[in-house]
Protein backbone atom coordinates (compact mmCIF):
# COMPACT_ATOMS: atom_id res chain seq x y z
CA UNK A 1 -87.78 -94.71 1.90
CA UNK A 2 -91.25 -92.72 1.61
CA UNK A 3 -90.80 -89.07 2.04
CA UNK A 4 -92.10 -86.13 0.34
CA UNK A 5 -89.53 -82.87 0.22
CA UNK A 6 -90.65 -79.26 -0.32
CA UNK A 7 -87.90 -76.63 -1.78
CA UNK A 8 -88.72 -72.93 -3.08
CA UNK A 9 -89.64 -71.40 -0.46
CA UNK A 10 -88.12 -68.07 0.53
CA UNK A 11 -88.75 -64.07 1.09
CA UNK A 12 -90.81 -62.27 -1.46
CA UNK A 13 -92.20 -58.82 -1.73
CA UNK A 14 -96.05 -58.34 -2.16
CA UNK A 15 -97.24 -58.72 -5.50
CA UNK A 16 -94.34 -61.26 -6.22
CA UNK A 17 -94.08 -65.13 -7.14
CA UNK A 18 -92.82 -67.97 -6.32
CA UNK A 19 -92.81 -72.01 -7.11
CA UNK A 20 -92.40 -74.63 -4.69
CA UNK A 21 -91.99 -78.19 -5.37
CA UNK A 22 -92.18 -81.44 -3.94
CA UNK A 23 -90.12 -84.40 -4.71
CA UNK A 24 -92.09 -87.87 -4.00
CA UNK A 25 -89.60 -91.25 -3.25
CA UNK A 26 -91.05 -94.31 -2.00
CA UNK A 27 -94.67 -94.70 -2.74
CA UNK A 28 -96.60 -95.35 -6.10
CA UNK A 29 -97.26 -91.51 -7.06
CA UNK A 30 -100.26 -92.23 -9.55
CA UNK A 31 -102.14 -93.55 -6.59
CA UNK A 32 -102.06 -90.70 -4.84
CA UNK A 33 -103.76 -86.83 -4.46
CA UNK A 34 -101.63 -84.63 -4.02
CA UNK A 35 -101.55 -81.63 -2.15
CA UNK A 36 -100.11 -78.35 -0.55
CA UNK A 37 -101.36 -77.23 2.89
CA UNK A 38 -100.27 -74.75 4.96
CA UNK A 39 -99.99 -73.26 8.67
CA UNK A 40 -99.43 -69.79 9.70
CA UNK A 41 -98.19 -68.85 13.50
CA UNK A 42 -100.69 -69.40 15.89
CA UNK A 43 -103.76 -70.91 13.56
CA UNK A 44 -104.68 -74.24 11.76
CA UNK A 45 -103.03 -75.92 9.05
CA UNK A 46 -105.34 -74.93 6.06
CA UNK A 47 -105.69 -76.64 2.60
CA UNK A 48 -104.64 -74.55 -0.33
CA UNK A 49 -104.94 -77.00 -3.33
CA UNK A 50 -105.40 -80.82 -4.25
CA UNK A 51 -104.33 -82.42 -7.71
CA UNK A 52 -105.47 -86.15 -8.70
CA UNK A 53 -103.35 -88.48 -10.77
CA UNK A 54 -105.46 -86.85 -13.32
CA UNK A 55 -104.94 -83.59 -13.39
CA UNK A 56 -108.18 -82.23 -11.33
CA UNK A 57 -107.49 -79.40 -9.46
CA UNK A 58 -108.99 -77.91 -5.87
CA UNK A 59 -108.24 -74.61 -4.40
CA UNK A 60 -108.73 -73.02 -1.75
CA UNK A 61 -110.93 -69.79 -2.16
CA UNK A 62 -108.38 -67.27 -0.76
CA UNK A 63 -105.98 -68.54 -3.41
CA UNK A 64 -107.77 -69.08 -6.32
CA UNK A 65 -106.82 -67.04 -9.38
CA UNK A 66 -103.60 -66.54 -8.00
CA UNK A 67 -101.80 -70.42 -7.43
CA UNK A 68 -101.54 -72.86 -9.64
CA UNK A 69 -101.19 -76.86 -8.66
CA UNK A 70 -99.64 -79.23 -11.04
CA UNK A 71 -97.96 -82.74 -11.02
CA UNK A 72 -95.49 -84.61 -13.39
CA UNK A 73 -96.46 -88.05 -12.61
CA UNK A 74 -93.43 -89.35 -14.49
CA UNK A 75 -91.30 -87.60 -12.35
CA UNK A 76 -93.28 -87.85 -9.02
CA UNK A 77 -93.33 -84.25 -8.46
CA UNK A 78 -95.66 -81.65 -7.73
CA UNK A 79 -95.68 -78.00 -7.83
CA UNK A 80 -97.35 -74.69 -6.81
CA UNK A 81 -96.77 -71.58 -8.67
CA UNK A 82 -97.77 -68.61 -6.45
CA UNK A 83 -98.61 -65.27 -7.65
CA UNK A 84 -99.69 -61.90 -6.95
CA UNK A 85 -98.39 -63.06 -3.34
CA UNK A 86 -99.83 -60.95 -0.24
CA UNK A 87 -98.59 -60.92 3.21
CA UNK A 88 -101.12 -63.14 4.55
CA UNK A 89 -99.91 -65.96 2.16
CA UNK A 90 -97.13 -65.84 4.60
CA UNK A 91 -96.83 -69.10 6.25
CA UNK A 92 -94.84 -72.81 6.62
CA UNK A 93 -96.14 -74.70 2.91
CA UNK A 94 -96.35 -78.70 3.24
CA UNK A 95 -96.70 -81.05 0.46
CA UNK A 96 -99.17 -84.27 1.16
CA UNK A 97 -99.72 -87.76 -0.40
CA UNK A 98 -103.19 -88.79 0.34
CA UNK A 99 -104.83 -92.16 -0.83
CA UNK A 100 -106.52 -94.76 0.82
CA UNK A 101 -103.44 -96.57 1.61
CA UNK A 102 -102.53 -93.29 3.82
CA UNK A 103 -101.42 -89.67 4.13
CA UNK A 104 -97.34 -88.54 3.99
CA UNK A 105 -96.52 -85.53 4.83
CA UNK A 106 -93.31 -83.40 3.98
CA UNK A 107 -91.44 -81.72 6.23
CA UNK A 108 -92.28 -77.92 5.02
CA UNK A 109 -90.82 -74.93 3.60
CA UNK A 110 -91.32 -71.45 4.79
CA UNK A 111 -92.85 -68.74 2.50
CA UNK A 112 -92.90 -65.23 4.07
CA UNK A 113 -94.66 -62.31 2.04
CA UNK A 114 -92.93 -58.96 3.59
CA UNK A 115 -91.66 -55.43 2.24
C-alpha cells in the first residue's frame, strides 16, 4: 500500500522546536523528492522544503535558518526539525513524494505555535 504518514506534530510555545517525520510504505523511496508543505486556515498550501535522494536541500525563505530537511533513505523516512518556531509557523504540515512517476501525499499533522 503507498502512503506517506506524518507524526510530531503538536502545541509549542514561541521560540520552541519540534521534529516531524514521515514514514514512506509502498513506493521506491530513492526515486523520489521529498518534501514538507504546508497550509494555514484560510490561505494556500505553501512549500517549506524539498530533499533529493541525494541529500540537496530547498527551503522556503520564511524558514530558512530555522528548519532543517533530512531523509534516511534506508529507512524511507524523512524529517523536519523546526526551530526558533513563531506563531505564524502555525499550520497543518504534509509530507510529499514527488517523481515523475507521480506525487503522494500524507495525510497531515497539525503544528500550532501559541503562548
Amino acid at each position: 500500500q503507498v502512503q506517506l504518514v506524518e507524526s510530531g506534530g503538536g502545541l509549542v510555545q514561541p521560540g520552541g522546536s519540534l521534529r516531524l517525520s514521515c514514514a514512506a510504505s509502498g513506493i521506491t523511496f530513492n526515486l523520489y523528492v521529498m518534501g514538507w508543505f504546508r497550509q494555514a486556515p484560510g490561505k494556500q498550501r505553501e512549500l517549506v522544503a524539498t530533499i533529493t535522494s541525494g541529500g540537496t536541500t530547498k527551503y522556503a525563505d520564511s524558514v530558512k535558518g530555522r528548519f532543517a530537511i533530512s531523509r534516511e533513505n534506508n529507512k524511507k523516512m524523512v524529517y523536519l526539525q523546526m526551530s526558533s518556531l513563531k506563531p505564524e509557523d502555525t499550520a497543518e504540515y504534509y509530507c510529499n513524494a514527488d517523481s515523475v512517476l507521480g506525487g503522494i501525499w500524507g495525510q497531515g499533522t497539525q503544528v500550532t505555535v501559541s503562548s
